[in-house]
Protein backbone atom coordinates (compact mmCIF):
# COMPACT_ATOMS: atom_id res chain seq x y z
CA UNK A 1 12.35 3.78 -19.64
CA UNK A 2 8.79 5.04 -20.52
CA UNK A 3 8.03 8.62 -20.83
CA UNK A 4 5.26 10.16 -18.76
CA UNK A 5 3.68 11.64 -21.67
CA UNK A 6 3.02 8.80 -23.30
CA UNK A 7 0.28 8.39 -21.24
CA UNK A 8 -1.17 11.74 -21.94
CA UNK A 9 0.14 13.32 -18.65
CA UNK A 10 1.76 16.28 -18.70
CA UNK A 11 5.02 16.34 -16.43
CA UNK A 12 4.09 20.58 -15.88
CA UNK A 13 0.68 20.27 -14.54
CA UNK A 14 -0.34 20.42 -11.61
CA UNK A 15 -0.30 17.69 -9.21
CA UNK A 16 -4.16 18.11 -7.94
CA UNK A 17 -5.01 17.41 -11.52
CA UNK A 18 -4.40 14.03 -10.85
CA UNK A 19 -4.87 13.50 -7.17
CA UNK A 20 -7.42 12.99 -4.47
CA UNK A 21 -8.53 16.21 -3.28
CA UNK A 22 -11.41 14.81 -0.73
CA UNK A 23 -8.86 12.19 1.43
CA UNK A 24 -9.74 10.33 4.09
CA UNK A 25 -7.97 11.48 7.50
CA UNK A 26 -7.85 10.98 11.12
CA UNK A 27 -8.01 13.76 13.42
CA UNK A 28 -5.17 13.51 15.95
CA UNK A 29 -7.85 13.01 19.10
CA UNK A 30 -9.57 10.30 17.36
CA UNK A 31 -8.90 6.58 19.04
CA UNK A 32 -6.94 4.30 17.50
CA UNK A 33 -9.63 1.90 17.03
CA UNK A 34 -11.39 4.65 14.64
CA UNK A 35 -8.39 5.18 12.80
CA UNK A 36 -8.33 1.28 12.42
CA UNK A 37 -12.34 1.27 11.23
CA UNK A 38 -11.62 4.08 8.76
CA UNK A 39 -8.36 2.46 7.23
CA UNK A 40 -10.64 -0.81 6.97
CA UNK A 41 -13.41 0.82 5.14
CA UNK A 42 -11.04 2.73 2.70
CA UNK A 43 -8.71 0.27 1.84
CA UNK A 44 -5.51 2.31 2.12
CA UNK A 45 -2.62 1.87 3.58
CA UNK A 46 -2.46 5.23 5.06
CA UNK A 47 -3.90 7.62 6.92
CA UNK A 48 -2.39 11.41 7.36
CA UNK A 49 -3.65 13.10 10.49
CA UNK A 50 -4.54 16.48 10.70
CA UNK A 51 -5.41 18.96 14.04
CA UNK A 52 -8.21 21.13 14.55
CA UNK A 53 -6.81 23.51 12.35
CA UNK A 54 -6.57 21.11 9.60
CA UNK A 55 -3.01 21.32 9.83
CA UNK A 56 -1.12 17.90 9.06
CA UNK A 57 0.54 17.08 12.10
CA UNK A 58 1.19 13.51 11.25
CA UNK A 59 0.61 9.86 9.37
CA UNK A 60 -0.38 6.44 10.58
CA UNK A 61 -0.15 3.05 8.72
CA UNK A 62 -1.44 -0.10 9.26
CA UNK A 63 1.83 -1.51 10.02
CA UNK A 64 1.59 1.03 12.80
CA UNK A 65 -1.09 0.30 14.66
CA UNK A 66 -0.32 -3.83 14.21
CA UNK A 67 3.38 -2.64 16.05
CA UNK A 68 1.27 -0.84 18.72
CA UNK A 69 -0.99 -3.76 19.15
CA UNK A 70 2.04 -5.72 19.71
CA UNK A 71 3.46 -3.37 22.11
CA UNK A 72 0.13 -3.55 24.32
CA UNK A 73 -1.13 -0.23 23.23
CA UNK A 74 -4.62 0.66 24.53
CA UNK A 75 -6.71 1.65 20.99
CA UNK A 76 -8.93 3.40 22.98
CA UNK A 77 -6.21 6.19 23.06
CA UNK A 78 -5.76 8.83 20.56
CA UNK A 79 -4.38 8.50 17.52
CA UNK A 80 -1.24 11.04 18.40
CA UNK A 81 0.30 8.30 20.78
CA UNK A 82 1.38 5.99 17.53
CA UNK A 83 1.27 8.25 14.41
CA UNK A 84 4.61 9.85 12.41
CA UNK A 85 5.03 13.21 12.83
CA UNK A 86 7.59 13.86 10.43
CA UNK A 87 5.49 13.36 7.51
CA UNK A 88 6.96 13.81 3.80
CA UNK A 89 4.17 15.92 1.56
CA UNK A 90 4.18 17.91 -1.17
CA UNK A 91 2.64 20.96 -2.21
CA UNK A 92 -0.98 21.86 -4.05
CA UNK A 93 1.29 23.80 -6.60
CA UNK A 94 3.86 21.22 -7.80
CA UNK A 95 4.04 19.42 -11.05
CA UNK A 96 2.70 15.98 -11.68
CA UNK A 97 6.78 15.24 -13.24
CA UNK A 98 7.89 16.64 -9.92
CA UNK A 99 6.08 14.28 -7.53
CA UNK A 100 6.86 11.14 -9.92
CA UNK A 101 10.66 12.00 -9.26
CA UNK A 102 9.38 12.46 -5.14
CA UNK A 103 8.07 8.92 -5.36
CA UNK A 104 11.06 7.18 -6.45
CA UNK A 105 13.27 9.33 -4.58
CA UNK A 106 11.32 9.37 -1.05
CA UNK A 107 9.93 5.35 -1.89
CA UNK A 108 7.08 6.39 -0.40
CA UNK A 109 3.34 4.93 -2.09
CA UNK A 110 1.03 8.07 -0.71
CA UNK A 111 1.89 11.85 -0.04
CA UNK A 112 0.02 14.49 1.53
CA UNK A 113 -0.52 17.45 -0.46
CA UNK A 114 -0.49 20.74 1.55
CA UNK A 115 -1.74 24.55 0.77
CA UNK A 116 -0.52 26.53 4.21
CA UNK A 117 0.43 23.71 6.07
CA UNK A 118 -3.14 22.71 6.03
CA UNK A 119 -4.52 18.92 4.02
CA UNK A 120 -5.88 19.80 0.63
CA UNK A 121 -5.74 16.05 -0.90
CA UNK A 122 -3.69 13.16 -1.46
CA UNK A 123 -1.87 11.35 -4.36
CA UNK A 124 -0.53 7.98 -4.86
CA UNK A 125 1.48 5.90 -7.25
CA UNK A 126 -1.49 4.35 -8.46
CA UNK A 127 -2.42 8.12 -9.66
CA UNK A 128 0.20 7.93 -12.06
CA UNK A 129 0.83 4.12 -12.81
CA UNK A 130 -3.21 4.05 -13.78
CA UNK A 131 -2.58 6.00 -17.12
CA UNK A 132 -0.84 3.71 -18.09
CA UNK A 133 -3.24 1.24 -18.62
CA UNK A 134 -3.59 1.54 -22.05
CA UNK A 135 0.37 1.64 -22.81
CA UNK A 136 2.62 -0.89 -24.16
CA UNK A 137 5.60 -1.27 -22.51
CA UNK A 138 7.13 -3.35 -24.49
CA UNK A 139 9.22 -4.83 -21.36
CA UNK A 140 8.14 -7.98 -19.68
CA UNK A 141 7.40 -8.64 -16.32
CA UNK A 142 10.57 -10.31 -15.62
CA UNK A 143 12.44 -7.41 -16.59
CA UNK A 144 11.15 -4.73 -13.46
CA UNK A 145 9.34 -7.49 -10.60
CA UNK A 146 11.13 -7.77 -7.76
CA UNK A 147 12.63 -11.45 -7.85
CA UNK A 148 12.91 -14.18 -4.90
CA UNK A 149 10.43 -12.41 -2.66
CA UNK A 150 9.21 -13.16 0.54
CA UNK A 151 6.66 -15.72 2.04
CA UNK A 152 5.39 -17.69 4.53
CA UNK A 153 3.67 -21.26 5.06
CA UNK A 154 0.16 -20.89 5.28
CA UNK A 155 0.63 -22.99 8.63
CA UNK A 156 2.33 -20.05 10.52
CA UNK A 157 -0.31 -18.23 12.95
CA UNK A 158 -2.16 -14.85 12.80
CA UNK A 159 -0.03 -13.57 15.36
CA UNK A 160 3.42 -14.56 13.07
CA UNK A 161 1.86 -13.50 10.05
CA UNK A 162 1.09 -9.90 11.91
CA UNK A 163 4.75 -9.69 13.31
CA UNK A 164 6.28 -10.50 9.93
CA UNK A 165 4.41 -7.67 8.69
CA UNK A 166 5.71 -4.97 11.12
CA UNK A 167 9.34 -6.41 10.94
CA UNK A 168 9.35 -6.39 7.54
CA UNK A 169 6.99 -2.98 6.82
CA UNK A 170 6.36 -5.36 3.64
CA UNK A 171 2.62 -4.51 2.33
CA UNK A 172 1.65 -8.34 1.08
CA UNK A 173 2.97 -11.65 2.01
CA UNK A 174 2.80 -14.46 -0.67
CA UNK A 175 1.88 -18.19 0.42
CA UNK A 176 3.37 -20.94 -0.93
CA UNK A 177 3.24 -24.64 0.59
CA UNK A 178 5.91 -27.00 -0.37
CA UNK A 179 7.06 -24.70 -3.27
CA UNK A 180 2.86 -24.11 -4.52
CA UNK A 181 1.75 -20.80 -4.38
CA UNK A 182 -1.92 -21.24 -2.55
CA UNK A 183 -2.91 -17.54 -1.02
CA UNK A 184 -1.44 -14.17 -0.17
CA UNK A 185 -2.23 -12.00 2.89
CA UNK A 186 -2.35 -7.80 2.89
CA UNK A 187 -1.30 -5.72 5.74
CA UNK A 188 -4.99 -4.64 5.83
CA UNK A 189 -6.04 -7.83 5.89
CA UNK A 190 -4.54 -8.40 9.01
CA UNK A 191 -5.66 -5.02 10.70
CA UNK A 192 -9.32 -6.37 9.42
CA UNK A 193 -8.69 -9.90 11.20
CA UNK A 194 -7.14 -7.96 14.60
CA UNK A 195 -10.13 -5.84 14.97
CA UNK A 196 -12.91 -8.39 14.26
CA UNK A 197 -10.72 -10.34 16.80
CA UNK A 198 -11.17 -7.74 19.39
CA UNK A 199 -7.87 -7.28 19.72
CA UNK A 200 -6.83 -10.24 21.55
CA UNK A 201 -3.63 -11.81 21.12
CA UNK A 202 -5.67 -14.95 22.39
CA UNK A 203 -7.92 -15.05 19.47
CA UNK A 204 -4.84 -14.85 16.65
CA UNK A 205 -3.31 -18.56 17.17
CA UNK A 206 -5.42 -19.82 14.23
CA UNK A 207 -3.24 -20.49 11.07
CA UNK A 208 -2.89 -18.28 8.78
CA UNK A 209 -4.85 -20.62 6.20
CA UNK A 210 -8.00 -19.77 8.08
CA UNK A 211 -7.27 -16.06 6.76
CA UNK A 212 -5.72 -15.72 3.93
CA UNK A 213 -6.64 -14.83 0.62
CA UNK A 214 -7.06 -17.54 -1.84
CA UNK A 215 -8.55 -16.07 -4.89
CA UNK A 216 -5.02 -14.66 -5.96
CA UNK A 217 -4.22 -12.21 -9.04
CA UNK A 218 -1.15 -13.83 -10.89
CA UNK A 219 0.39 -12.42 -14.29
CA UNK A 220 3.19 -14.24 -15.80
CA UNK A 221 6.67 -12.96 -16.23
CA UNK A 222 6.26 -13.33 -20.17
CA UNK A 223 4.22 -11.23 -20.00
CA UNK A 224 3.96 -7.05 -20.58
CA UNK A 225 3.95 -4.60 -17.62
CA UNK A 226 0.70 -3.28 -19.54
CA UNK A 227 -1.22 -6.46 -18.65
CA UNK A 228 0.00 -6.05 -14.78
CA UNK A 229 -1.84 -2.81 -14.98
CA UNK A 230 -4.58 -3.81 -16.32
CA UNK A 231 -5.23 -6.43 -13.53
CA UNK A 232 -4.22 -3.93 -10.81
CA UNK A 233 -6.55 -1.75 -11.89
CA UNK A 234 -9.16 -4.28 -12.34
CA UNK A 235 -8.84 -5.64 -9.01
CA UNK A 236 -8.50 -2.45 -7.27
CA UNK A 237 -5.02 -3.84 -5.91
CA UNK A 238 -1.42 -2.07 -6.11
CA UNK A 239 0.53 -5.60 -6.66
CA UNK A 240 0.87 -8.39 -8.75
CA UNK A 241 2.32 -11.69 -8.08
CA UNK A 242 4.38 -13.50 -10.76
CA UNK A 243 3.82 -17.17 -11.00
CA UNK A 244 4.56 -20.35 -13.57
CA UNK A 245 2.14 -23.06 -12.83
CA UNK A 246 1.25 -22.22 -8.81
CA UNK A 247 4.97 -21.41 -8.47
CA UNK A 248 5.94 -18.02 -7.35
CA UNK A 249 8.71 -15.97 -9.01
CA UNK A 250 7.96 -12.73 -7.95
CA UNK A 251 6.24 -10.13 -7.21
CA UNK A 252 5.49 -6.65 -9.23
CA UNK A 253 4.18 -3.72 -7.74
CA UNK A 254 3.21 0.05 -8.46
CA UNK A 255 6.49 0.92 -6.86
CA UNK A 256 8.40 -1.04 -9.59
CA UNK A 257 6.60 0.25 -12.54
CA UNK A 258 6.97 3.62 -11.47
CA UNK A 259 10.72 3.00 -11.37
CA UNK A 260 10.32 2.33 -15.26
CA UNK A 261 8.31 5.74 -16.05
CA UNK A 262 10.76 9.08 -16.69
């Protein structure tokens, strides 16, 4: 295990030291189809949803509003039809070692942080996992990815690719043909496709290959968690896959280096 400080963190300090004290947020009477455009434009995963009060009254994901879209939901309906309302935050005033122990215990990648019930920021794994960009691990890849993961052919449909997602509440789905590795697809990459599609299930019968995402980040499993880091950070992404010669062998995320930091 790696110990927070050696990145320079200190486990007593507050949590808003680290996080995101301007987050992005729905209101719960915006559409859907906002809360789509905003989680677009961000890049996150998440949104948390606040009232009028600024109160946080709930959370909505991307795989949420692809499950809606599945279900026939109308988008031009508020955002309160299809968010969580039993939302998992912490508080303004906790510690930074506190909230690590939250993450791994809760295996959630984003929290809310409240003062008075009412949305004073955000942090994420990556708020944490990003200081240690400069660290050597001294454990290789191998030793923390999560092995065997899941993909699809590249010949599956939009409309599969989107349903895997929500069945799976995975965040990425690897793409190998006839055991190559040739593209990966994000949950948000989906949402983007769905949208520009106008939401019709019409439009999504296209393979996936006409999608998907070809430039593709790879570390090796020889190599050092540090250099996973390094590329996550560099490509603004919160997963790695692992592959030998365009064939897959796993996947490392934020989640599974967090797992490693005490």
């Amino acid at each position: 295990m790696m110990e927070l400080e050696k990145s320079g963190l200190n486990r007593f300090a507050r949590i808003t030291t680290i996080s995101n004290n301007k987050p992005i947020f729905c209101v719960s009477t915006d559409n859907i189809d906002s809360a789509v455009t905003k989680i677009i434009s961000s890049g996150h995963r998440s949104l948390p949803v606040i009232d009028e009060k600024d109160n946080i009254v709930g959370i909505v994901t991307a795989a949420d509003i692809m499950d809606s879209f599945l279900i026939g939901q109308d988008f031009s309906h508020p955002v309160s039809e299809i968010m969580h309302r039993d939302v998992m935050t912490c508080n303004y005033d906790d510690t930074i070692g506190f909230i690590l122990q939250k993450f791994k215990m809760s295996r959630r990648g984003r929290l809310p942080i409240t003062q008075n019930k009412k949305l004073v920021g955000i942090v994420s794994e990556r708020d944490i996992v990003k200081y240690f960009v400069n660290i050597n691990f001294q454990r290789k890849v191998e030793s923390t990815m999560t092995s065997k993961p899941l993909f699809v052919a590249s010949s599956i449909s939009i409309l599969e690719a989107i349903k895997t997602i929500v069945n799976t509440h995975y965040r990425r789905l690897p793409i190998n043909d006839s055991g190559k590795l040739v593209g990966f697809i994000m949950a948000n990459d989906l949402l983007k496709v769905l949208k520009t599609r106008n939401y019709r299930f019409s439009q999504l019968q296209d393979s996936l290959a006409t999608v998907m995402i070809k430039n593709i980040v790879t570390v090796r499993k020889e190599d050092d968690i540090s250099s996973a880091i390094k590329a996550m950070i560099v490509h603004d992404i919160d997963g790695v896959l692992v592959s030998d010669n365009n064939r897959l062998e796993g996947i490392l995320t934020e989640r599974n280096i967090l797992e490693q930091i005490n």
